[in-house]
Protein backbone atom coordinates (compact mmCIF):
# COMPACT_ATOMS: atom_id res chain seq x y z
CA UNK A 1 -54.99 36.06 -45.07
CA UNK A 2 -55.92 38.98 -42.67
CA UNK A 3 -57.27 42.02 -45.00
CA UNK A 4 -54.77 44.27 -42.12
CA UNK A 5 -52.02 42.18 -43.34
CA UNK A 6 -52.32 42.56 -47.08
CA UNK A 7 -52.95 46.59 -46.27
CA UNK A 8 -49.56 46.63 -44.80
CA UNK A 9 -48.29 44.58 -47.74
CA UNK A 10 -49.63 46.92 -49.85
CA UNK A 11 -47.97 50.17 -48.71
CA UNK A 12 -45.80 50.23 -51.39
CA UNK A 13 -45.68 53.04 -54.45
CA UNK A 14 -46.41 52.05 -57.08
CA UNK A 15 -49.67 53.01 -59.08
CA UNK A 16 -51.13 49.21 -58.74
CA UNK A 17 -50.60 48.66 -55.07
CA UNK A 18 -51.95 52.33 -54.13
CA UNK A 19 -55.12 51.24 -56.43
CA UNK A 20 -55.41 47.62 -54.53
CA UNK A 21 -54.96 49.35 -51.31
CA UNK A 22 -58.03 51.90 -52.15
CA UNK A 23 -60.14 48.90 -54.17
CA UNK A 24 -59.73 46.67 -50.10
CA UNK A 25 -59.99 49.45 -48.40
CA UNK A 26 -63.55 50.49 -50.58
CA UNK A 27 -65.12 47.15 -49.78
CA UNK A 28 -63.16 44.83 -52.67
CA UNK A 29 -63.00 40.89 -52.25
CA UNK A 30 -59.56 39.48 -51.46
CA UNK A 31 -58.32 35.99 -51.43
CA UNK A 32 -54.41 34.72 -50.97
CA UNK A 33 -54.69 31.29 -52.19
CA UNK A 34 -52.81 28.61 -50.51
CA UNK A 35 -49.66 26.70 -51.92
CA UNK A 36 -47.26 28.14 -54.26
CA UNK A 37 -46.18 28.38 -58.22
CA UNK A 38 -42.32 28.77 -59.60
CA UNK A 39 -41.57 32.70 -60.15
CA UNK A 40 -40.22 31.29 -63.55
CA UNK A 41 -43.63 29.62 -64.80
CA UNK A 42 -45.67 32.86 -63.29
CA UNK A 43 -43.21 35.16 -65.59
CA UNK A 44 -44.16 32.97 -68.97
CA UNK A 45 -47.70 33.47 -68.11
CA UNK A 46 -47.57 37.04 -67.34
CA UNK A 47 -45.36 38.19 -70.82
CA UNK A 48 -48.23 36.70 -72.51
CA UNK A 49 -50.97 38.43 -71.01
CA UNK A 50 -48.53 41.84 -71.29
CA UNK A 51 -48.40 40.82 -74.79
CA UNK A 52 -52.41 40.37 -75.34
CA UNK A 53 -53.34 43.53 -73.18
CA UNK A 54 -51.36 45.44 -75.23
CA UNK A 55 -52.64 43.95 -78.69
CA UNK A 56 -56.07 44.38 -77.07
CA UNK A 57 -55.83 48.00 -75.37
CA UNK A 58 -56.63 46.93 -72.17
CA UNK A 59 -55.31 49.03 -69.85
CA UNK A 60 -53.36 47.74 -67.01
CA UNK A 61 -50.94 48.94 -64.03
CA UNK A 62 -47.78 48.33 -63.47
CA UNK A 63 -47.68 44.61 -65.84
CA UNK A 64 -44.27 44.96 -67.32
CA UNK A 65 -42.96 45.82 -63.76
CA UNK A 66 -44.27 42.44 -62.76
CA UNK A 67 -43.46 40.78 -65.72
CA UNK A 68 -39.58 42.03 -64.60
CA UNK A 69 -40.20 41.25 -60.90
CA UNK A 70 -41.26 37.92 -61.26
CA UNK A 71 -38.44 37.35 -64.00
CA UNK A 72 -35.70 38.24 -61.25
CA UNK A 73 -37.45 36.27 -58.55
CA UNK A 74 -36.25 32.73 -57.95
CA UNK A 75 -38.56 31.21 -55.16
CA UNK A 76 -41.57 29.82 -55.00
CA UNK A 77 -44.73 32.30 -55.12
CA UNK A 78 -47.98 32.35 -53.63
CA UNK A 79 -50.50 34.46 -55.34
CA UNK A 80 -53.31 36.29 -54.41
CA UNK A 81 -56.27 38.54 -55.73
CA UNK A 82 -57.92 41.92 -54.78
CA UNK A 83 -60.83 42.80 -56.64
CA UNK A 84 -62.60 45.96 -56.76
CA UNK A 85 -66.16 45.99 -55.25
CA UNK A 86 -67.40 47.72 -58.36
CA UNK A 87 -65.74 45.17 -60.54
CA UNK A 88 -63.68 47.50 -62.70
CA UNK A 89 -60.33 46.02 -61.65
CA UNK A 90 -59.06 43.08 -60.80
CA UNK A 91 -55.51 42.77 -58.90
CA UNK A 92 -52.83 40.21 -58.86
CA UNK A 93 -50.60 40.12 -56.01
CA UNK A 94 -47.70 37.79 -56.17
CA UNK A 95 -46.40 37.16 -52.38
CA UNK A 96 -43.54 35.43 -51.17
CA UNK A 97 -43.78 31.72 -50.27
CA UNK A 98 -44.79 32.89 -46.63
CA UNK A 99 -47.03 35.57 -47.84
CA UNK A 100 -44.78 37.97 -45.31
CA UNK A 101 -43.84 40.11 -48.43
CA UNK A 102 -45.11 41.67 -51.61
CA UNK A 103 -42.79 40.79 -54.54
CA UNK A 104 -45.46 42.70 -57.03
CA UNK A 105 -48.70 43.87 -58.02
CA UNK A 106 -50.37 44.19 -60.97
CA UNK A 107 -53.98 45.74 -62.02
CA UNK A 108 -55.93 45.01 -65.33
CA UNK A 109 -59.46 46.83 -65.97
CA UNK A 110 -62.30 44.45 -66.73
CA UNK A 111 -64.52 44.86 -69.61
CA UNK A 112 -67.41 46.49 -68.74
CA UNK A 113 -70.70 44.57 -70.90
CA UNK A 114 -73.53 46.42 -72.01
């Protein structure tokens, strides 16, 4: 996917997709991946990891939002990944089937060794 497209995909509000916007936009990786998961499976997945990030005190952006998101969703969703070029954050972006629309993004900081 064009790194113009997922800029315009990303023009929401919300803290996690202004972050992803400035992490592309300051030389972070992306990928889209191809094919597709169920919203449903995606939601199971993601209450978990809102689950451990909270037992662990990682911080995060806008997780229970997605958690909700994908929850309500009931298509098929392609996923995709913006990471930071300093390695700090890591975003998830969960894309309709076409990847012509954001359904949500989410940010979790990575741990930082040494």
């Amino acid at each position: 996917m064009e790194r113009e497209l997922l800029e315009r995909l990303l023009a929401g509000k919300d803290d996690a997709s202004v972050a992803a916007l400035a992490a592309l936009r300051n030389g972070g990786s992306h990928v889209v991946w191809d094919g597709t998961t169920s919203a449903e499976s995606l939601s199971h997945i993601y209450v978990r990891r809102l689950r451990h990030t909270r037992r662990e005190g990682i911080e995060t952006m806008n997780l229970e939002r997605t958690v909700e998101r994908l929850g309500r969703h009931q298509h098929p969703v392609r996923l995709g990944q913006i990471r930071a070029a300093d390695g700090s954050w890591v975003f998830m972006l969960f894309l309709t089937e076409d990847g012509s629309g954001l359904i949500a993004c989410t940010g979790v900081q990575q741990a930082h060794d040494g």
